[in-house]
Protein backbone atom coordinates (compact mmCIF):
# COMPACT_ATOMS: atom_id res chain seq x y z
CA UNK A 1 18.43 -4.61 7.33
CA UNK A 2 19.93 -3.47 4.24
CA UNK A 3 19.56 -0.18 2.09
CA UNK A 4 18.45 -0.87 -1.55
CA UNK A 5 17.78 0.95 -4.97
CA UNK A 6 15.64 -0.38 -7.71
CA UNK A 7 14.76 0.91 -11.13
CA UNK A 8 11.56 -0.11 -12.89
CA UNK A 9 10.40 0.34 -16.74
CA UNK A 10 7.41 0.60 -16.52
CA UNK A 11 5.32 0.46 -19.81
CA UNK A 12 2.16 2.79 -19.45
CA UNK A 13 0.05 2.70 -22.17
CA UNK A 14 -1.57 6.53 -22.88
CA UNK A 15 -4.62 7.07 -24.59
CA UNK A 16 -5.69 10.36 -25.87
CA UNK A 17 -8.67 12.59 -23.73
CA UNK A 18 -10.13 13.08 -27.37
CA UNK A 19 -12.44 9.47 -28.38
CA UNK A 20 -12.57 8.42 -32.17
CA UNK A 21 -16.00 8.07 -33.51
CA UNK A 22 -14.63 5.54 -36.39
CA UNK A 23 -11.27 5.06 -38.14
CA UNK A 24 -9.25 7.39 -38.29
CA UNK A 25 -8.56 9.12 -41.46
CA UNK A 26 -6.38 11.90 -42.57
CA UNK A 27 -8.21 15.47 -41.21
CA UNK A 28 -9.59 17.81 -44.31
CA UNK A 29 -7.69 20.94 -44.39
CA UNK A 30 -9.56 23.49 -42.63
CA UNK A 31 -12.16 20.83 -40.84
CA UNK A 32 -12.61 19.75 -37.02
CA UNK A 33 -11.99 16.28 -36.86
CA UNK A 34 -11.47 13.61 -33.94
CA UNK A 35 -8.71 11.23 -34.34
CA UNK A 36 -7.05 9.37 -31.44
CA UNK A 37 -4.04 7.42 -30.51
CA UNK A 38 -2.90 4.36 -28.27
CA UNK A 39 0.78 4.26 -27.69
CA UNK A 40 3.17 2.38 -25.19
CA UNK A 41 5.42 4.85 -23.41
CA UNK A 42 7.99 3.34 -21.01
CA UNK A 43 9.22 5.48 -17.94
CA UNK A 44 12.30 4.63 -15.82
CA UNK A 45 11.89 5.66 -11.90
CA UNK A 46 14.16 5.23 -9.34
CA UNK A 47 12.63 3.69 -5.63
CA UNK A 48 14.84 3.71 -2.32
CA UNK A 49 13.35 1.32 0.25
CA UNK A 50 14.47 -0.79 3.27
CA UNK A 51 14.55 -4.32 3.47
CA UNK A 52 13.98 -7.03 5.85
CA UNK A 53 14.41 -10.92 5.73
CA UNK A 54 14.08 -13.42 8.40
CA UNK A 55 17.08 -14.92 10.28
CA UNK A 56 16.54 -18.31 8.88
CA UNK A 57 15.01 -16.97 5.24
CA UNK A 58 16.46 -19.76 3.14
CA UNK A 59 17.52 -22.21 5.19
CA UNK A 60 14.66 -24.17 4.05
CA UNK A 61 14.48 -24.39 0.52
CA UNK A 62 11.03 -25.22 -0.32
CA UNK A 63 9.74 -22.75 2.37
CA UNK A 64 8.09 -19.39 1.32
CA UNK A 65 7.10 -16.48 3.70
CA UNK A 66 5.16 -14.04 4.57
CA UNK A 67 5.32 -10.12 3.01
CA UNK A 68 4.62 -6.92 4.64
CA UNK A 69 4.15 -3.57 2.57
CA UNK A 70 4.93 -0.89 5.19
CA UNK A 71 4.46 2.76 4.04
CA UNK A 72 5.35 5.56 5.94
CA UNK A 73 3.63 9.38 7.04
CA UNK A 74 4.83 12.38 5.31
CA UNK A 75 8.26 14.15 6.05
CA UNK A 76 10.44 10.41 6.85
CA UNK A 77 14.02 11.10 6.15
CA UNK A 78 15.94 8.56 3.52
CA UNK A 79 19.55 7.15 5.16
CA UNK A 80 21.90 4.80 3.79
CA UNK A 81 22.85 3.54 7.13
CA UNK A 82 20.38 1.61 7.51
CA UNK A 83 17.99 3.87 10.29
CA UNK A 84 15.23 5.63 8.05
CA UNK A 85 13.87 7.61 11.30
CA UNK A 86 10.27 6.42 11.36
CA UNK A 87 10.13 4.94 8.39
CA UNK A 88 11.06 1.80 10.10
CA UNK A 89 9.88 1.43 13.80
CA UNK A 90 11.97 -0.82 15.62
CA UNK A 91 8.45 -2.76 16.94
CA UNK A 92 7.59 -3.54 13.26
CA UNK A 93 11.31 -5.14 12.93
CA UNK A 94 10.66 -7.33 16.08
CA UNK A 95 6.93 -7.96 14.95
CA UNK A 96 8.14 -9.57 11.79
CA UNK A 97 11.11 -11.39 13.84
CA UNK A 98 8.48 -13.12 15.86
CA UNK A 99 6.47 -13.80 13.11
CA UNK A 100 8.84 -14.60 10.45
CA UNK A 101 7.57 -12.49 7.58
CA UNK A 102 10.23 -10.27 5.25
CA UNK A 103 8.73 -6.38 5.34
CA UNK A 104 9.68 -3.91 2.65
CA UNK A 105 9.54 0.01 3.30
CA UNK A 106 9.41 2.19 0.36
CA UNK A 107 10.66 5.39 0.66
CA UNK A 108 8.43 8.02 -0.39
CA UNK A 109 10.13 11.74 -1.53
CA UNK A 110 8.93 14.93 -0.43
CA UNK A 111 7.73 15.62 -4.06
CA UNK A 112 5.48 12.83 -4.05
CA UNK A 113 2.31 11.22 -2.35
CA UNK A 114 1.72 7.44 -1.86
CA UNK A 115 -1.56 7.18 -3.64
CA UNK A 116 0.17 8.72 -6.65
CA UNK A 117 2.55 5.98 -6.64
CA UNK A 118 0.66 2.52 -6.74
CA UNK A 119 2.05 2.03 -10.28
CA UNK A 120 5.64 1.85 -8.56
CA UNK A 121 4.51 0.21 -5.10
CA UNK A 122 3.34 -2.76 -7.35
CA UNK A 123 6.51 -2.92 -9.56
CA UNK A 124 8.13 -2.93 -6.35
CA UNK A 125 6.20 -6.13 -4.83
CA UNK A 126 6.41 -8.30 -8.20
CA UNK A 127 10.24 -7.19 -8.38
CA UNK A 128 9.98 -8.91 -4.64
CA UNK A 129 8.28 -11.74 -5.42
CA UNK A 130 10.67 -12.78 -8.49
CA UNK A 131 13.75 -12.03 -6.17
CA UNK A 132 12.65 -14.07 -2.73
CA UNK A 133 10.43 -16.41 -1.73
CA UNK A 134 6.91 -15.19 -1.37
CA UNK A 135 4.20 -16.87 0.00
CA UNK A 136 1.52 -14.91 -2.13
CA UNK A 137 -1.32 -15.94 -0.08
CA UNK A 138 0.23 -13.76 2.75
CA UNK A 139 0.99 -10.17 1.58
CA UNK A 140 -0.34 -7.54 3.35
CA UNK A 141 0.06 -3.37 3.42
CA UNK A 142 -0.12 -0.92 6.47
CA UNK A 143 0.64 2.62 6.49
CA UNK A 144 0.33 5.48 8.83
CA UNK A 145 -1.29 8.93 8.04
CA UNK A 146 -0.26 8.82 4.39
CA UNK A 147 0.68 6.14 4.29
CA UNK A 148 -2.53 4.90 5.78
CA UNK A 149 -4.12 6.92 2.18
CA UNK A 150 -1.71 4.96 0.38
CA UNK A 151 -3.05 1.32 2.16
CA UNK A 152 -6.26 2.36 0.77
CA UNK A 153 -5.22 3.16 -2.30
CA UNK A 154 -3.17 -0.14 -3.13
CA UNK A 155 -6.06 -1.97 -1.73
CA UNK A 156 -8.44 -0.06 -4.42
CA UNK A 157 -5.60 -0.95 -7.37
CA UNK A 158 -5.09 -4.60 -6.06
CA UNK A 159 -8.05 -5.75 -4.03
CA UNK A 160 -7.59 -9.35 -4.63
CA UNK A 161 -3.78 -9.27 -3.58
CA UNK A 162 -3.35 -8.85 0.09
CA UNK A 163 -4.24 -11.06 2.82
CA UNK A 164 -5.33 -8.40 4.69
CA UNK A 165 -4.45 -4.43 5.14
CA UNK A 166 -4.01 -2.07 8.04
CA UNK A 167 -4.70 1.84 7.68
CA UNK A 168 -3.82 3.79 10.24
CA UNK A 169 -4.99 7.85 10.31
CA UNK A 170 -5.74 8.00 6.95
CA UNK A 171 -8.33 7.93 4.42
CA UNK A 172 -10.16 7.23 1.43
CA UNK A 173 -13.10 8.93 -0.53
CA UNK A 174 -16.41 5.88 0.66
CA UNK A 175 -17.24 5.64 -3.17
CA UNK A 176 -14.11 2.68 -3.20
CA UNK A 177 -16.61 0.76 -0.61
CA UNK A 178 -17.63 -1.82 -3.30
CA UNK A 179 -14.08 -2.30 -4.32
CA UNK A 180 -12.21 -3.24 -0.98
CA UNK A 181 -15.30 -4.97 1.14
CA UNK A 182 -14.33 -8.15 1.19
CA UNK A 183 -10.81 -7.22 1.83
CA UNK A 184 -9.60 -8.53 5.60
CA UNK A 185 -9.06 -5.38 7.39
CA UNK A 186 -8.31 -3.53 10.17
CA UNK A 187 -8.63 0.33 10.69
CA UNK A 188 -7.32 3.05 13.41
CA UNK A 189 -7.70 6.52 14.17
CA UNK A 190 -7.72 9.23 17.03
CA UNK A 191 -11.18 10.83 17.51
CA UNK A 192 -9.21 13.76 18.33
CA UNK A 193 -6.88 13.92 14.97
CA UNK A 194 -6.20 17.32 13.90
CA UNK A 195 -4.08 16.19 11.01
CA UNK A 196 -6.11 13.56 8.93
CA UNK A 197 -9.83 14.21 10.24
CA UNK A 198 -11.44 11.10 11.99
CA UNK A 199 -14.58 10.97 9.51
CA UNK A 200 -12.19 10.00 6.98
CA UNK A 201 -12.23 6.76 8.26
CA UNK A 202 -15.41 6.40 9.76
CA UNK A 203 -16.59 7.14 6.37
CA UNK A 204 -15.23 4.68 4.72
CA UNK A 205 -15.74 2.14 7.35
CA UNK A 206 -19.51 2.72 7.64
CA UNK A 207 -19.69 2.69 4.06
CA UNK A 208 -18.07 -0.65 4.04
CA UNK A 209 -20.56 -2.22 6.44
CA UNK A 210 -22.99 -0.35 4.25
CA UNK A 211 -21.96 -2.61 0.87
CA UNK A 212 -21.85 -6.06 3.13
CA UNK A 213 -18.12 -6.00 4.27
CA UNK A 214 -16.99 -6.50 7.66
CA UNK A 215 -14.23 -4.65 8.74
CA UNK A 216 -12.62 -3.95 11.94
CA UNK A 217 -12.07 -0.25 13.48
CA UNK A 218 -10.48 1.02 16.06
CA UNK A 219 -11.56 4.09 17.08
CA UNK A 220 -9.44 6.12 19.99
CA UNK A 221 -11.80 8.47 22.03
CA UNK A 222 -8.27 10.35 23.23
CA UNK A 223 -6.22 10.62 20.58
CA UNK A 224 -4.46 13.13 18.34
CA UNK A 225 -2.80 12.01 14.81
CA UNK A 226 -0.55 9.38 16.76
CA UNK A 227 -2.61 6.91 16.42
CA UNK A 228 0.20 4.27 15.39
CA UNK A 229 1.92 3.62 18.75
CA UNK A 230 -1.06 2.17 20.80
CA UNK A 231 -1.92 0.00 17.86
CA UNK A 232 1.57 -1.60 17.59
CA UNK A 233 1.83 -1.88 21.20
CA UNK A 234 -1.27 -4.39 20.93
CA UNK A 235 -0.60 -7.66 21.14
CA UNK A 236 -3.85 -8.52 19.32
CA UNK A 237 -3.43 -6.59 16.11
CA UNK A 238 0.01 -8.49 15.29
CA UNK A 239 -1.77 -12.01 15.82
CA UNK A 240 -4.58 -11.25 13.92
CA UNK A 241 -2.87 -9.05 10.52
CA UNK A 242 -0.24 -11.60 10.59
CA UNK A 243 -2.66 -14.90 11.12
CA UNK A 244 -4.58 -13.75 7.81
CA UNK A 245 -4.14 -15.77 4.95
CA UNK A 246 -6.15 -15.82 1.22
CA UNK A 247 -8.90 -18.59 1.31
CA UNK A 248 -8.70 -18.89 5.03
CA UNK A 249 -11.40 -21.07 6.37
């Protein structure tokens, strides 16, 4: 697993709060007037995040593989050694061993929040996708706590990307129903969280079934915020995120 930097330009187009009426024209001296203005502005960030690739990842040239978007909780140290504390669980390495797919974990900074950063988690997957072989019928995101906010949120900006999606203890305001419903999913939480309150993904969940989705929850009666280790430790959940493909019969 090596340690990687990437920069992105990223061209955001701004466009002012104030709306034109018309065309604009040149303001009269001493008048109110609304004018407005459309203009490319191009930012250059910096992301750190870990990388994965099968043992046999090119030994076949016509073969592409799976990819797995994993975004960590709050407060993960960054290392250049390679060990990224819990950014990158050991199961999740041998998960994607057994199943063959390359994961990629971001590295988040204290400064920031993953749901603020879905411009730069997508640079980062098409930057993947034009350096490796991607089978882009089989991309899919999990994230604990917030990064279980950020699933959602990449979900909401890319609902027709990922094979399927995994939030665990986190949330999402229910209005984003519509948007994600016929998204392949799977959701956890502790009843008992006292970080990230349960509702917020009952919520959601009920509001899903509510707008004619069908998504899976887990909900466990007995736990706190660590919701993360009994659902990696299940068999099940591997088979089925990883078994999920676009246009699956």
């Amino acid at each position: 697993m090596n340690a990687m930097k990437i920069v992105f330009g990223l061209a955001l187009g701004v466009l002012a709060a104030m709306t034109a009426y018309g065309e604009n024209v040149k303001p009269a001296a001493g008048t109110m007037q609304s004018q407005s203005l459309k203009k490319v502005i191009r930012k250059t960030v910096t992301l750190k995040y870990m990388i994965y690739l099968p043992e046999d990842y090119g030994k076949e040239s016509r073969k592409h593989w799976p990819l797995m978007l994993y975004l960590h909780g709050r407060g993960v140290p960054w290392s250049d050694t390679g060990k990224v504390g819990m950014d990158v669980p050991t199961v999740i390495i041998d998960q994607c061993k057994k199943y063959g797919v390359i994961m990629v974990a971001p590295h988040c900074g204290e400064e920031s929040w993953w749901p603020d950063e879905t411009d730069l988690l997508v640079g980062l997957l098409n930057d993947m996708e034009s350096r490796y072989k991607i089978d882009k019928k089989r991309e899919y995101v999990m994230g604990l706590s917030m990064g279980g906010y950020g699933t959602w949120a990449m979900a909401i900006q890319q609902p027709k990307r990922f094979a399927a999606i995994a939030p665990i203890c986190g949330g999402v305001d229910p209005k984003y129903a519509q948007v994600v419903k016929d998204i392949p999913m799977w959701v956890f939480h502790g009843e008992k969280d006292s970080v990230v309150p349960f509702s917020q993904s009952k919520n959601m969940v009920d509001a899903i079934k509510a707008a004619g989705g069908n998504p899976k929850f887990t909900a466990y009666p007995d736990l706190d915020h660590n919701s993360w280790s009994a659902t990696w430790d299940n068999p099940e959940f591997w088979a089925w995120l990883f078994g999920e493909k676009q246009g699956k019969l």
